[in-house]
PDB file of N, CA and C in Angstrom:
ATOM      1  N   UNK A   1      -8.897  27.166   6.698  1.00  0.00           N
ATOM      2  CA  UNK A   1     -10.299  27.049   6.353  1.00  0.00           C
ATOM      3  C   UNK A   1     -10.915  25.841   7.059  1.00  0.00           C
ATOM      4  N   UNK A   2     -10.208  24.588   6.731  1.00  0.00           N
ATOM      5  CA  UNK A   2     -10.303  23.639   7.630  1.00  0.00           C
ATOM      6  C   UNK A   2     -11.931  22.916   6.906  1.00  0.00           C
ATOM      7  N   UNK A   3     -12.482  21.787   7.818  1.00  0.00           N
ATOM      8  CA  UNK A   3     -13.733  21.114   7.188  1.00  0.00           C
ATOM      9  C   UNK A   3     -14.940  21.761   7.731  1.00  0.00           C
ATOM     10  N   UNK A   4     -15.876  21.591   6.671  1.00  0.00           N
ATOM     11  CA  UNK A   4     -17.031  22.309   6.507  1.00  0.00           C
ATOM     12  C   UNK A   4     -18.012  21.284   6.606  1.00  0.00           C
ATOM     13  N   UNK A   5     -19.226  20.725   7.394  1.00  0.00           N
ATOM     14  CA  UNK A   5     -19.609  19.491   7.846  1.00  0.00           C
ATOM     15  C   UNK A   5     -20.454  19.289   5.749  1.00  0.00           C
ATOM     16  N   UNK A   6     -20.892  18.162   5.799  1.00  0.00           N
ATOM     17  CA  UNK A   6     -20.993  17.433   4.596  1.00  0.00           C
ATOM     18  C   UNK A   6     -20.140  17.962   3.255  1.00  0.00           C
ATOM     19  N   UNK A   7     -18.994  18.082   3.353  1.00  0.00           N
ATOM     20  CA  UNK A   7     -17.877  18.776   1.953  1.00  0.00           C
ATOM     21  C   UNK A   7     -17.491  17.036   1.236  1.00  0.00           C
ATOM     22  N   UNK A   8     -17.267  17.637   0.304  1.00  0.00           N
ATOM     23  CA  UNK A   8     -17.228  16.361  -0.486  1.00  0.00           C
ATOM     24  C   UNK A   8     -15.787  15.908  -0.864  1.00  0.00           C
ATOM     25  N   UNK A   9     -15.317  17.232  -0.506  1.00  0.00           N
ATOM     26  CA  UNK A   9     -13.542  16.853  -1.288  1.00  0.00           C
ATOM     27  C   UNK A   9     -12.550  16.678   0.244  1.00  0.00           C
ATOM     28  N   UNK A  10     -11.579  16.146   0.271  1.00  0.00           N
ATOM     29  CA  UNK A  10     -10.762  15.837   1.609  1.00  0.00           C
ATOM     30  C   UNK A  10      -9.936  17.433   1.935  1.00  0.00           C
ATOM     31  N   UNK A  11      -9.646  17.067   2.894  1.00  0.00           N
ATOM     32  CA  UNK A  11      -9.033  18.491   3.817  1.00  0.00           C
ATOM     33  C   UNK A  11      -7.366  18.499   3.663  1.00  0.00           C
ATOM     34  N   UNK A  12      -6.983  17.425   3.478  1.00  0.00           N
ATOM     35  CA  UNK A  12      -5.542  17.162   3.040  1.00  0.00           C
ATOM     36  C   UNK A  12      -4.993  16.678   1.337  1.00  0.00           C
ATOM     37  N   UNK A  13      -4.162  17.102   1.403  1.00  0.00           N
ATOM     38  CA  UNK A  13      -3.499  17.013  -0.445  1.00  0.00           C
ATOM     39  C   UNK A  13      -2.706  15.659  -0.035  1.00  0.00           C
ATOM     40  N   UNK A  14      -3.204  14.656  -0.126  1.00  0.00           N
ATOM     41  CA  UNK A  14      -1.874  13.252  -0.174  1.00  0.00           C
ATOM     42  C   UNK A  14      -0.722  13.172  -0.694  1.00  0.00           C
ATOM     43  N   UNK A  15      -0.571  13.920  -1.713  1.00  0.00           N
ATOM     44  CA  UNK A  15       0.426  13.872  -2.697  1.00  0.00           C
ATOM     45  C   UNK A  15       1.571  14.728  -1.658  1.00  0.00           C
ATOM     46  N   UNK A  16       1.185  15.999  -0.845  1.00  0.00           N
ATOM     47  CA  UNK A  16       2.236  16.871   0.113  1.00  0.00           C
ATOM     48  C   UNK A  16       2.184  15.564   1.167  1.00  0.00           C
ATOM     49  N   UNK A  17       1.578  15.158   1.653  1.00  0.00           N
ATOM     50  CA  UNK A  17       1.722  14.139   2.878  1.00  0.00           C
ATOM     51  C   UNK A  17       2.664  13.040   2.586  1.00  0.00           C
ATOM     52  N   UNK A  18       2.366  12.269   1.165  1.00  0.00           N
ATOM     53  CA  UNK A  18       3.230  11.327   0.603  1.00  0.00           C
ATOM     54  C   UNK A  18       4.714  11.887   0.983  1.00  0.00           C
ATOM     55  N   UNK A  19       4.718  12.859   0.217  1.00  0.00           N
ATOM     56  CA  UNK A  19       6.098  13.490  -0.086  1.00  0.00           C
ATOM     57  C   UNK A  19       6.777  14.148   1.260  1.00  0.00           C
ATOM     58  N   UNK A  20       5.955  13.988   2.113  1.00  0.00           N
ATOM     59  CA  UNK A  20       6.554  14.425   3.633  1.00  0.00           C
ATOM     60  C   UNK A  20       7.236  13.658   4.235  1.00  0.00           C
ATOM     61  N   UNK A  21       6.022  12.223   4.222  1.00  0.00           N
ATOM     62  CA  UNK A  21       6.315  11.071   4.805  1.00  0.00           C
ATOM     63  C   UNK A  21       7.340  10.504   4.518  1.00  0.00           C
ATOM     64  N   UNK A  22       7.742  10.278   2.988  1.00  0.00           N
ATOM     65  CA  UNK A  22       8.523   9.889   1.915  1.00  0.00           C
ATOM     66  C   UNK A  22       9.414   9.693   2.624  1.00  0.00           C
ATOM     67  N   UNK A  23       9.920  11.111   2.732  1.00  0.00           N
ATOM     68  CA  UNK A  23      11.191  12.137   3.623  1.00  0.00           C
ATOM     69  C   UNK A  23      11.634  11.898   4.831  1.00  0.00           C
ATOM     70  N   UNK A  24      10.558  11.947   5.274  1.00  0.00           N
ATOM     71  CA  UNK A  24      10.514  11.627   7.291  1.00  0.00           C
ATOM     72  C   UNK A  24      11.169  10.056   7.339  1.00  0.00           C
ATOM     73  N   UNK A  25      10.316   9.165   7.271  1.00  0.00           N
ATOM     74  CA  UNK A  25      10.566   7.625   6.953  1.00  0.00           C
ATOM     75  C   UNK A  25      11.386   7.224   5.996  1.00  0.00           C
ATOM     76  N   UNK A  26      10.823   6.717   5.010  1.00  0.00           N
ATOM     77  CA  UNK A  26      11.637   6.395   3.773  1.00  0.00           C
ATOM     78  C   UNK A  26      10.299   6.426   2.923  1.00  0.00           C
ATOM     79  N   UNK A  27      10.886   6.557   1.189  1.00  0.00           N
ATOM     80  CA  UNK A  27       9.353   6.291   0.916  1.00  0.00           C
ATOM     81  C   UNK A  27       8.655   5.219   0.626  1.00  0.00           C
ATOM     82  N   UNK A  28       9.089   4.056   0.732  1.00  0.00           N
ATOM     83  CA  UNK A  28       8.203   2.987   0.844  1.00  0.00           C
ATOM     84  C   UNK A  28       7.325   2.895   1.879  1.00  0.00           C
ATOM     85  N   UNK A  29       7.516   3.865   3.072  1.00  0.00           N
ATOM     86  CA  UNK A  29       6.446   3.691   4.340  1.00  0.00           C
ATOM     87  C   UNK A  29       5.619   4.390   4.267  1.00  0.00           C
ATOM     88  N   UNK A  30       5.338   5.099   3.057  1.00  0.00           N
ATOM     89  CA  UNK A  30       4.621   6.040   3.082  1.00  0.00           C
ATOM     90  C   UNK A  30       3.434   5.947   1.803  1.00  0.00           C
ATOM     91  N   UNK A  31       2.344   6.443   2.007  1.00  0.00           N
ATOM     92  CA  UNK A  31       0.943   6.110   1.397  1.00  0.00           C
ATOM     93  C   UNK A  31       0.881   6.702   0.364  1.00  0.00           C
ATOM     94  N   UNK A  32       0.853   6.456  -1.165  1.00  0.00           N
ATOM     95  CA  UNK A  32       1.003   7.298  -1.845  1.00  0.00           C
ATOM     96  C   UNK A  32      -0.893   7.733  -2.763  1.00  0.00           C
ATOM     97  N   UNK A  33      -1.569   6.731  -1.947  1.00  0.00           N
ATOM     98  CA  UNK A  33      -3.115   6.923  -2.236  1.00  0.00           C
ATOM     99  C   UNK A  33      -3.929   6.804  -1.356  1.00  0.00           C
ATOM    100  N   UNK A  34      -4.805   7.229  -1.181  1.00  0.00           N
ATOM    101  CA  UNK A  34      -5.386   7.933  -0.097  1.00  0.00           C
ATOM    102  C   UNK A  34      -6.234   6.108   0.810  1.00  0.00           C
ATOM    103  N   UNK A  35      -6.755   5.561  -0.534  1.00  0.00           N
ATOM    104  CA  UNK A  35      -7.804   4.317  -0.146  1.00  0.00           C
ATOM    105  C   UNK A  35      -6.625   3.509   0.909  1.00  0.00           C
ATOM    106  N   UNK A  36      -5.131   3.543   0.515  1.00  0.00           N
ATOM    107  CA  UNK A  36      -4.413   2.455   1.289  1.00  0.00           C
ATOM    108  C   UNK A  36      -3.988   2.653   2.734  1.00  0.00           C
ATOM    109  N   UNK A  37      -4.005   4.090   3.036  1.00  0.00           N
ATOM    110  CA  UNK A  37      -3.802   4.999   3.968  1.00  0.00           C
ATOM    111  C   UNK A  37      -5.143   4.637   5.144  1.00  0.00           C
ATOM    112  N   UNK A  38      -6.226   4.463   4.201  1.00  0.00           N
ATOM    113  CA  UNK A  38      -7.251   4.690   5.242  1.00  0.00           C
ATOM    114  C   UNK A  38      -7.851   3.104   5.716  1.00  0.00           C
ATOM    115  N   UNK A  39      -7.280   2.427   4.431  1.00  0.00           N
ATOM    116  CA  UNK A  39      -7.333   0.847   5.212  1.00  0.00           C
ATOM    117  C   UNK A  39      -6.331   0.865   6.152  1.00  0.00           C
ATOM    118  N   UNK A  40      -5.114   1.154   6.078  1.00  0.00           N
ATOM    119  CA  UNK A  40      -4.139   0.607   7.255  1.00  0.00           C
ATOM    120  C   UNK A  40      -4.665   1.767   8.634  1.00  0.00           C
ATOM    121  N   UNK A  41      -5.046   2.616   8.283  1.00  0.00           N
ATOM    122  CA  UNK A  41      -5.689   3.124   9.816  1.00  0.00           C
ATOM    123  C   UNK A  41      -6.764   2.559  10.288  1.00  0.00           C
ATOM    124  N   UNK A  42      -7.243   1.915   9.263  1.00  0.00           N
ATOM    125  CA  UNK A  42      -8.360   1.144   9.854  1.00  0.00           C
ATOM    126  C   UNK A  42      -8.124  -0.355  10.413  1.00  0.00           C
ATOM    127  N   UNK A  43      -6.887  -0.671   9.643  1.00  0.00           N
ATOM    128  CA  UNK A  43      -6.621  -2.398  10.043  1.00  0.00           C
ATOM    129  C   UNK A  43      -5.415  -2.594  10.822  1.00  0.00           C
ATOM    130  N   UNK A  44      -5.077  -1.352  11.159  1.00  0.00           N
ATOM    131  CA  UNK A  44      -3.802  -1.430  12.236  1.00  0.00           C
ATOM    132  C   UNK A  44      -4.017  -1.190  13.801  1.00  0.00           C
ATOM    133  N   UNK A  45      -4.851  -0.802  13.677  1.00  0.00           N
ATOM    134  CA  UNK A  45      -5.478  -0.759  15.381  1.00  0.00           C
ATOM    135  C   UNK A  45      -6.593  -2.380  15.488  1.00  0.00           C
ATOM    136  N   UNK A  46      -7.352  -3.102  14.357  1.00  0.00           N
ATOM    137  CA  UNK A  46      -7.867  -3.972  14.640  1.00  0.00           C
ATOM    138  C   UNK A  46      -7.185  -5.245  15.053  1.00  0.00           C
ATOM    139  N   UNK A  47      -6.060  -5.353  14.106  1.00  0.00           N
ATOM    140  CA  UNK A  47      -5.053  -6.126  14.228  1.00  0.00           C
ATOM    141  C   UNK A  47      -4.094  -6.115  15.132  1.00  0.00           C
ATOM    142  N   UNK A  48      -3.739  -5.027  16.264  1.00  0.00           N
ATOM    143  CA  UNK A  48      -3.133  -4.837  17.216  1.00  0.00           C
ATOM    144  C   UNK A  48      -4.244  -5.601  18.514  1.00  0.00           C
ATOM    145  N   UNK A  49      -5.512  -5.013  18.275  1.00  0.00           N
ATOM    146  CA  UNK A  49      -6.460  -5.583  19.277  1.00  0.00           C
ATOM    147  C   UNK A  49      -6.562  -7.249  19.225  1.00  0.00           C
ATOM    148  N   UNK A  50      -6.512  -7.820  18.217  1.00  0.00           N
ATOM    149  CA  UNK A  50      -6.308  -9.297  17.773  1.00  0.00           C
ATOM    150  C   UNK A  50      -5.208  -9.700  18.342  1.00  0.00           C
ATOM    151  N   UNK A  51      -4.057  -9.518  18.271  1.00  0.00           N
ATOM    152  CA  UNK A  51      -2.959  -9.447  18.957  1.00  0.00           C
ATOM    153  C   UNK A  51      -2.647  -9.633  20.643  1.00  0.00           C
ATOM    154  N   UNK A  52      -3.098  -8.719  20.905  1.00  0.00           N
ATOM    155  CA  UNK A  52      -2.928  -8.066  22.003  1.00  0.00           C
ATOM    156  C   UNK A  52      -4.472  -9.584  22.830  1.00  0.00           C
ATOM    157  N   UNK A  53      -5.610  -9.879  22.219  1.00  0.00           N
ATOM    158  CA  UNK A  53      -6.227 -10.764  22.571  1.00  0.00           C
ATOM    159  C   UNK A  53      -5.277 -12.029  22.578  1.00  0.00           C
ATOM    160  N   UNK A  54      -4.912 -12.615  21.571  1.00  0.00           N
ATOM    161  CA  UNK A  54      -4.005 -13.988  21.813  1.00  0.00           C
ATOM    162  C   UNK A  54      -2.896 -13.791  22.769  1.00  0.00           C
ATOM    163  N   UNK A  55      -2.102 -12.620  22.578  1.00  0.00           N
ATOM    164  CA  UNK A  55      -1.398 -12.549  24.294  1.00  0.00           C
ATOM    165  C   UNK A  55      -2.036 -12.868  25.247  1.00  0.00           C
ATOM    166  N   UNK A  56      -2.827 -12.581  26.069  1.00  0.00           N
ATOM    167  CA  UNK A  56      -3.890 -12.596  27.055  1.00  0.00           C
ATOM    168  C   UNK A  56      -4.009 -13.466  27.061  1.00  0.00           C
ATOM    169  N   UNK A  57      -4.660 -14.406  26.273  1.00  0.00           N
ATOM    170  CA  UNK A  57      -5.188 -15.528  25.895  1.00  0.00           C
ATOM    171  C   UNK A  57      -3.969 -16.723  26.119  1.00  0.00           C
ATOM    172  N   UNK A  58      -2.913 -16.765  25.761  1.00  0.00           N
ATOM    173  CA  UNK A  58      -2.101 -17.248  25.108  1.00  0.00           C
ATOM    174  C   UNK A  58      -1.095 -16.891  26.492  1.00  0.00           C
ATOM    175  N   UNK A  59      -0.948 -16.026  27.878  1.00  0.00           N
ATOM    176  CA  UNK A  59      -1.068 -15.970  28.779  1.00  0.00           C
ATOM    177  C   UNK A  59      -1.856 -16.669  29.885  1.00  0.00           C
ATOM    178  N   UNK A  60      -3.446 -16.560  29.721  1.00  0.00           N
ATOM    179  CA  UNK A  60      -3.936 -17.214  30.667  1.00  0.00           C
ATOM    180  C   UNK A  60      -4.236 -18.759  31.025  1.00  0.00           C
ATOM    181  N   UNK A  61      -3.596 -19.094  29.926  1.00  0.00           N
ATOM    182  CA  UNK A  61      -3.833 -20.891  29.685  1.00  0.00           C
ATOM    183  C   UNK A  61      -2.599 -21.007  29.954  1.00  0.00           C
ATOM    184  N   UNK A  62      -1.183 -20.470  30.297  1.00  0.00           N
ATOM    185  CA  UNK A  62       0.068 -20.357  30.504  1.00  0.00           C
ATOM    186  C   UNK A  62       0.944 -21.437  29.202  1.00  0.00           C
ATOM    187  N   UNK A  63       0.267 -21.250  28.247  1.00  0.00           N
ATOM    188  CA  UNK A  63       0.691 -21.480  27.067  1.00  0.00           C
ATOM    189  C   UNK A  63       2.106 -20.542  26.792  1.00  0.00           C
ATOM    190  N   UNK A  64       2.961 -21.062  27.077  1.00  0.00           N
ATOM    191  CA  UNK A  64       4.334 -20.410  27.200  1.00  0.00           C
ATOM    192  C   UNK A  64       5.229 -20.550  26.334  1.00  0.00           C
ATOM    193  N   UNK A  65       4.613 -21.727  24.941  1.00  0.00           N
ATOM    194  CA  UNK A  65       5.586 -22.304  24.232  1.00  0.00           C
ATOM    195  C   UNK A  65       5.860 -23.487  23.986  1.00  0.00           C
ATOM    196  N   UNK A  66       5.798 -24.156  22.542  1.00  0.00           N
ATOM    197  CA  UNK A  66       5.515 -25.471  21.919  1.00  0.00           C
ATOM    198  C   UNK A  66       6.291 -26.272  22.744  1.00  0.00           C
ATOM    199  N   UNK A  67       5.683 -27.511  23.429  1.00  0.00           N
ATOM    200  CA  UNK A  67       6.526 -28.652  23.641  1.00  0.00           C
ATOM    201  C   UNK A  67       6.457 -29.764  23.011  1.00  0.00           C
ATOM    202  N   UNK A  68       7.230 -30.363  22.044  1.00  0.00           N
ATOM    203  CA  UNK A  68       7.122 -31.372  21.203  1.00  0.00           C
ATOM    204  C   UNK A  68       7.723 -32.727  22.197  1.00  0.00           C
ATOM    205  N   UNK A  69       7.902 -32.553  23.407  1.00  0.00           N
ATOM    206  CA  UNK A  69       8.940 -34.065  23.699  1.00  0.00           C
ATOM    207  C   UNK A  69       7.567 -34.676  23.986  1.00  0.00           C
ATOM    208  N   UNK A  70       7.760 -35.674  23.234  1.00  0.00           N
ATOM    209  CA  UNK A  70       6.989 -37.331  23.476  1.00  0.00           C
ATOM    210  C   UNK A  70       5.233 -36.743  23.365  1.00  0.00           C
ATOM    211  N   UNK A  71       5.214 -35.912  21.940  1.00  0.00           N
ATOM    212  CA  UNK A  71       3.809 -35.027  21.816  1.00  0.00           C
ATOM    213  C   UNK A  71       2.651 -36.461  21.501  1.00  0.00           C
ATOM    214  N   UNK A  72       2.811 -37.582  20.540  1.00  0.00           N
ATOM    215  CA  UNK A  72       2.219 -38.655  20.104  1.00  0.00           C
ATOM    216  C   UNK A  72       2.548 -39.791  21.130  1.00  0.00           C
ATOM    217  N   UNK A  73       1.405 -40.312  21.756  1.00  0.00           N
ATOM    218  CA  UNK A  73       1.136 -41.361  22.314  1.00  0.00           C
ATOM    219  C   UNK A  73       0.164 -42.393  21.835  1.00  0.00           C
ATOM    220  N   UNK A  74       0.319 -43.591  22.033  1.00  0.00           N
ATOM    221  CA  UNK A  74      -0.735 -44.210  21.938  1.00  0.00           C
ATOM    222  C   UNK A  74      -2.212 -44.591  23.255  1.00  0.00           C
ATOM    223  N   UNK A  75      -2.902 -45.436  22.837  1.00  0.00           N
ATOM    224  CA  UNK A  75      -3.524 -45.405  23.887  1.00  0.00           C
ATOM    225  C   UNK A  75      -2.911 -46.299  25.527  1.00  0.00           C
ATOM    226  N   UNK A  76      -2.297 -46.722  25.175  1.00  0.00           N
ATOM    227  CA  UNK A  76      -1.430 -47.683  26.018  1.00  0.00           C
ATOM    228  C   UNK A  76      -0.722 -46.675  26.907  1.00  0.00           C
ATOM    229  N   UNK A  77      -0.197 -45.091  26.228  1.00  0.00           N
ATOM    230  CA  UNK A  77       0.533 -44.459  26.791  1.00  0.00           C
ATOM    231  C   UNK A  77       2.145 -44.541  26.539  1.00  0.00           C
ATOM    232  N   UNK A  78       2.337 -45.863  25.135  1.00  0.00           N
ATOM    233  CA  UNK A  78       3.543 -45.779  24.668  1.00  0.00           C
ATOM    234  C   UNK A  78       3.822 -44.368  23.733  1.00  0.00           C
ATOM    235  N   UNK A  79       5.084 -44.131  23.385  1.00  0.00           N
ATOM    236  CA  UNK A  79       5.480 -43.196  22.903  1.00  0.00           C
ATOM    237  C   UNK A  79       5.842 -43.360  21.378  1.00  0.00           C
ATOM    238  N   UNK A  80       4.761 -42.865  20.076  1.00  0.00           N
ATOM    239  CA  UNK A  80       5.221 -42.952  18.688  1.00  0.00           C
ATOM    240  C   UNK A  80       5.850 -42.352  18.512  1.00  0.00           C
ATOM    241  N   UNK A  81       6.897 -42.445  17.782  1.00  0.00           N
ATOM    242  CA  UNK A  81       8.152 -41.407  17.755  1.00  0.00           C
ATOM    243  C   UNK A  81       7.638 -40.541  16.158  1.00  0.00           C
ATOM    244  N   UNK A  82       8.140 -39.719  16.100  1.00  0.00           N
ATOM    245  CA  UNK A  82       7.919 -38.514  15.219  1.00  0.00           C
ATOM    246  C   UNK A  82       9.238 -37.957  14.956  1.00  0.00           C
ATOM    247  N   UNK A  83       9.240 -37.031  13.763  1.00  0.00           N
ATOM    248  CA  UNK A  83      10.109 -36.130  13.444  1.00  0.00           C
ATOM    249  C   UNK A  83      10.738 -34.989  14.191  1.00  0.00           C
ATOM    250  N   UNK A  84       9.669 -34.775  15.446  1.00  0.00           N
ATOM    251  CA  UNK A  84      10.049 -33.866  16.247  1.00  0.00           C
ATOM    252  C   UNK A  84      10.952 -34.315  17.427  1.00  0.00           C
ATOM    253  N   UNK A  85      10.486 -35.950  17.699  1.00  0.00           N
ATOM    254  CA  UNK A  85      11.665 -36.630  18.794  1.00  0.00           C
ATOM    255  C   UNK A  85      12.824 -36.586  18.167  1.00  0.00           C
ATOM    256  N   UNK A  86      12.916 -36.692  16.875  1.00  0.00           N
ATOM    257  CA  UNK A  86      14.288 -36.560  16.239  1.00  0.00           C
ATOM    258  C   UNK A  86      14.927 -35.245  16.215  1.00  0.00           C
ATOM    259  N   UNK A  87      14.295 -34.325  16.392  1.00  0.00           N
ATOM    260  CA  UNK A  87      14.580 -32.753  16.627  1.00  0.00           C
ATOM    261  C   UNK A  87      15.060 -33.110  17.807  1.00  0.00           C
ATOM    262  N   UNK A  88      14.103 -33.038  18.757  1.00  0.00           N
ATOM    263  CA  UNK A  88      14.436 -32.943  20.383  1.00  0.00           C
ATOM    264  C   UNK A  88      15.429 -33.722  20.899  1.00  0.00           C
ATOM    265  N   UNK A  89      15.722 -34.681  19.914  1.00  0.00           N
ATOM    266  CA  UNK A  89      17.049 -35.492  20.456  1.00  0.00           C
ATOM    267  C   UNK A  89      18.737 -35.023  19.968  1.00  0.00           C
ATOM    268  N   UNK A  90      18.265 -34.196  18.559  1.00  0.00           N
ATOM    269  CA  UNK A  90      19.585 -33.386  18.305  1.00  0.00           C
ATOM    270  C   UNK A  90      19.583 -32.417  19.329  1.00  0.00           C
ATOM    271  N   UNK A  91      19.073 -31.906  19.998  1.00  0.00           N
ATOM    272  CA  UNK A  91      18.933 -30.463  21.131  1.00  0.00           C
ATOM    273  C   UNK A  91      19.861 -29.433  20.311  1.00  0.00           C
ATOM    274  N   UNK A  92      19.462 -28.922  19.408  1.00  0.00           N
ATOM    275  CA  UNK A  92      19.705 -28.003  18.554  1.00  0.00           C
ATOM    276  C   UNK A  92      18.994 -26.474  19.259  1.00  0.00           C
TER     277      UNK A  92
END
C-alpha cells in the first residue's frame, strides 16, 4: 500500500523492526521507540559531519598530536616544570 501524501500514522510497525534488528545485531542496538530511532538518524550523520570537520581542521594546522615537552615557559624563556615534564621524563 505503501504512503499516502499527508497520512498521519507511520508506514512501518517498530515493534517488527525492533525485533528484526534485535536479531540481526544484538538487541541493545536496536530502537525499541520510534522518537530514539529518529533522533539518532538525525544526530548521526550531524555528528559524523562535526567529526569529519575537526579532522580537516585538525589536519590543516598539522596538529598531529599533544606535545607536552617544556609546554610552560616563562617570559625569560626559562622552563617551569609541570606534571607533564615529570611524565615526559618517565618516557612511559
Amino acid at each position: 500500500e505503501g504512503y499516502r501524501f499527508g497520512q498521519e500514522e507511520e508506514t512501518y510497525n517498530i515493534v517488527a523492526a525492533h525485533g528484526y534488528f534485535g536479531r540481526l545485531i544484538f538487541q541493545y542496538a536496536s530502537f525499541n521507540n520510534s522518537r530514539s530511532l529518529h533522533f539518532f538518524l538525525a544526530a548521526w550523520p550531524v555528528v559524523g559531519i562535526w567529526f569529519t570537520a575537526l579532522g580537516i581542521s585538525t589536519m590543516a594546522f598539522n596538529l598531529n598530536g599533544f606535545n607536552f615537552n617544556q609546554s610552560v615557559v616563562d617570559s625569560q624563556g626559562r622552563v617551569i616544570n609541570t606534571w607533564a615534564d615529570i611524565i615526559n621524563r618517565a618516557n612511559l
